[in-house]
Every structure is written in C-alpha cells, then in structure tokens.
Protein backbone atom coordinates (compact mmCIF):
# COMPACT_ATOMS: atom_id res chain seq x y z
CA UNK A 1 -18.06 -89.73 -51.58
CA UNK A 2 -14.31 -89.22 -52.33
CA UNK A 3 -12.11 -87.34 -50.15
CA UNK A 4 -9.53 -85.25 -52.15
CA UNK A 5 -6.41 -84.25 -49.56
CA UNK A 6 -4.13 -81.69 -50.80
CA UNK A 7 -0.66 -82.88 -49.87
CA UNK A 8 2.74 -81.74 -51.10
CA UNK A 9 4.27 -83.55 -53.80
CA UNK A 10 7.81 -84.37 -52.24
CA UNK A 11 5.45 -86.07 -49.04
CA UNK A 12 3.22 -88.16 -51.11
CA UNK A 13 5.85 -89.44 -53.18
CA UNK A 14 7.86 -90.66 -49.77
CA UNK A 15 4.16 -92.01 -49.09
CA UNK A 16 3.80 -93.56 -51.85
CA UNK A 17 7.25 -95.57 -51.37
CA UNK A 18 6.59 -95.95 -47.53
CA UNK A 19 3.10 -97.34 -47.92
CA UNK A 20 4.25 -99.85 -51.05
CA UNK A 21 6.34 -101.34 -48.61
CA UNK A 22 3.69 -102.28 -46.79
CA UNK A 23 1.61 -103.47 -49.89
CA UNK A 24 -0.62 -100.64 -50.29
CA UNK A 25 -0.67 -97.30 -51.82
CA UNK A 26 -1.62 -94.18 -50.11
CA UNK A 27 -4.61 -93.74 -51.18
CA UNK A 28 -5.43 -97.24 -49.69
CA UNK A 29 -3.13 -96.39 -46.38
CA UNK A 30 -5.64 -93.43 -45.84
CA UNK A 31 -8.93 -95.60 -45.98
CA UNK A 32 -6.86 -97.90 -43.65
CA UNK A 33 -6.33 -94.96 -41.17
CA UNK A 34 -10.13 -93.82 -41.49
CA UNK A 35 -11.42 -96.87 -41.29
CA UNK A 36 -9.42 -98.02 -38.40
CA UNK A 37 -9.96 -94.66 -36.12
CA UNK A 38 -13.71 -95.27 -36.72
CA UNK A 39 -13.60 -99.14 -35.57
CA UNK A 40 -11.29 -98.56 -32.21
CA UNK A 41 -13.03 -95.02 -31.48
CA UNK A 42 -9.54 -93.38 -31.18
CA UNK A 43 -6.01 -92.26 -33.47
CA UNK A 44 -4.49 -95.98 -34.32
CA UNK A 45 -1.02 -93.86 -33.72
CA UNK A 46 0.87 -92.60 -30.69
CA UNK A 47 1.29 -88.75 -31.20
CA UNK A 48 5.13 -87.90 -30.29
CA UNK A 49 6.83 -84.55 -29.93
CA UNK A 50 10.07 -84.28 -31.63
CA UNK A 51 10.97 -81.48 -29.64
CA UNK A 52 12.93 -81.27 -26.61
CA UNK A 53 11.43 -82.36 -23.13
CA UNK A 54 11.79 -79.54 -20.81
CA UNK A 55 10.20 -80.05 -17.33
CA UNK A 56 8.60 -77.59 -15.76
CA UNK A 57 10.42 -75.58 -13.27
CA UNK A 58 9.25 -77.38 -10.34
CA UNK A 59 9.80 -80.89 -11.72
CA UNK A 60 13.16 -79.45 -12.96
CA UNK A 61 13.73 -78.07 -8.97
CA UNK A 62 12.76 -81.79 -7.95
CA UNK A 63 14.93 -83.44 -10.33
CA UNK A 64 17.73 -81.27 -9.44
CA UNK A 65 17.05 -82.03 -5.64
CA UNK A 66 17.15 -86.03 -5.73
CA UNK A 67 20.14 -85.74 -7.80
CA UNK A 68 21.88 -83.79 -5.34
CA UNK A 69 20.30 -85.34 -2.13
CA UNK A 70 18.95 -81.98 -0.91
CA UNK A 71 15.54 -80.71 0.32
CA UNK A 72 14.28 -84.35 0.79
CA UNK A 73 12.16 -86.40 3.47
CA UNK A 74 12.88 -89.02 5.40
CA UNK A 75 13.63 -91.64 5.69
CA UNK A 76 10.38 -92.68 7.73
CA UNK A 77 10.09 -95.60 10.27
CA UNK A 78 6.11 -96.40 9.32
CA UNK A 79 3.93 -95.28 6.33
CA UNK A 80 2.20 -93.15 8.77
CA UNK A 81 5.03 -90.92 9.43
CA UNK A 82 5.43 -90.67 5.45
CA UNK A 83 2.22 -89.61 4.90
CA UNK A 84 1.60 -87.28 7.89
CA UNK A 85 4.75 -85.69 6.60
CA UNK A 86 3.50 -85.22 3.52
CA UNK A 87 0.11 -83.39 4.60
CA UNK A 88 1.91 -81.23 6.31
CA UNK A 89 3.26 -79.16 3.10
C-alpha cells in the first residue's frame, strides 16, 4: 500500500540531495526510517531541541549556589552524616 507524504517542495528537494549522498533517494530514506523503527521497536534518531536550555528555577537557584559557594552542605566526616543531613530537608 503506498504511503503518499505531503512535504514542501524546498524540503524534499534538500532531501533529495541529502539522502543521494548517502546513495538513496527519499523515497527509499523513508522505507529505511519505517522499516528500521519497526525492527528496533523505537525512533532510530535522537530528538534534539534547538531551543535554548533554561533550567528550572530551582536547578537555576542550585546552579547559582555551587557557583557562588553559598547555601551548601558539608563537608561530612562519614557517609552517614551526608545522608542524615540530607533527610533532614
């Protein structure tokens, strides 16, 4: 059963050039993806965000605290005192 994809022009013709590289044509890159997500039971890709990381404000009030040695514990003599310390927040 074909699949038909409705993709802009400008996008399948960098495809088509990024794919030939690679000895294939899109068409034949898709059935490659398909195929492959089916096999491993996953996305053959890493997904990435091209955005920005911004931490959330806690992780940004932690970050800001190591870097400026404040609100910190320790140091502790024995992995007990760590780790009573840290029950106690």
């Amino acid at each position: 059963m074909p699949l038909v994809i409705d993709i802009d022009n400008n996008v399948k013709c960098a495809a088509d050039n990024l794919f030939a590289d690679y000895g294939m044509n899109t068409a034949e890159a898709m059935k490659f993806f398909v195929y492959t997500a089916v096999k491993t039971n996953s996305v053959p890709f890493a997904f990435t965000n091209n955005y920005a990381y911004e931490p959330r404000q806690s992780m940004a009030d932690a970050i800001n605290d190591t870097e400026n040695n404040t609100n910190l514990y320790g140091p502790f003599d024995t992995a007990e005192e760590m780790f009573n310390a840290l029950l106690e927040d």
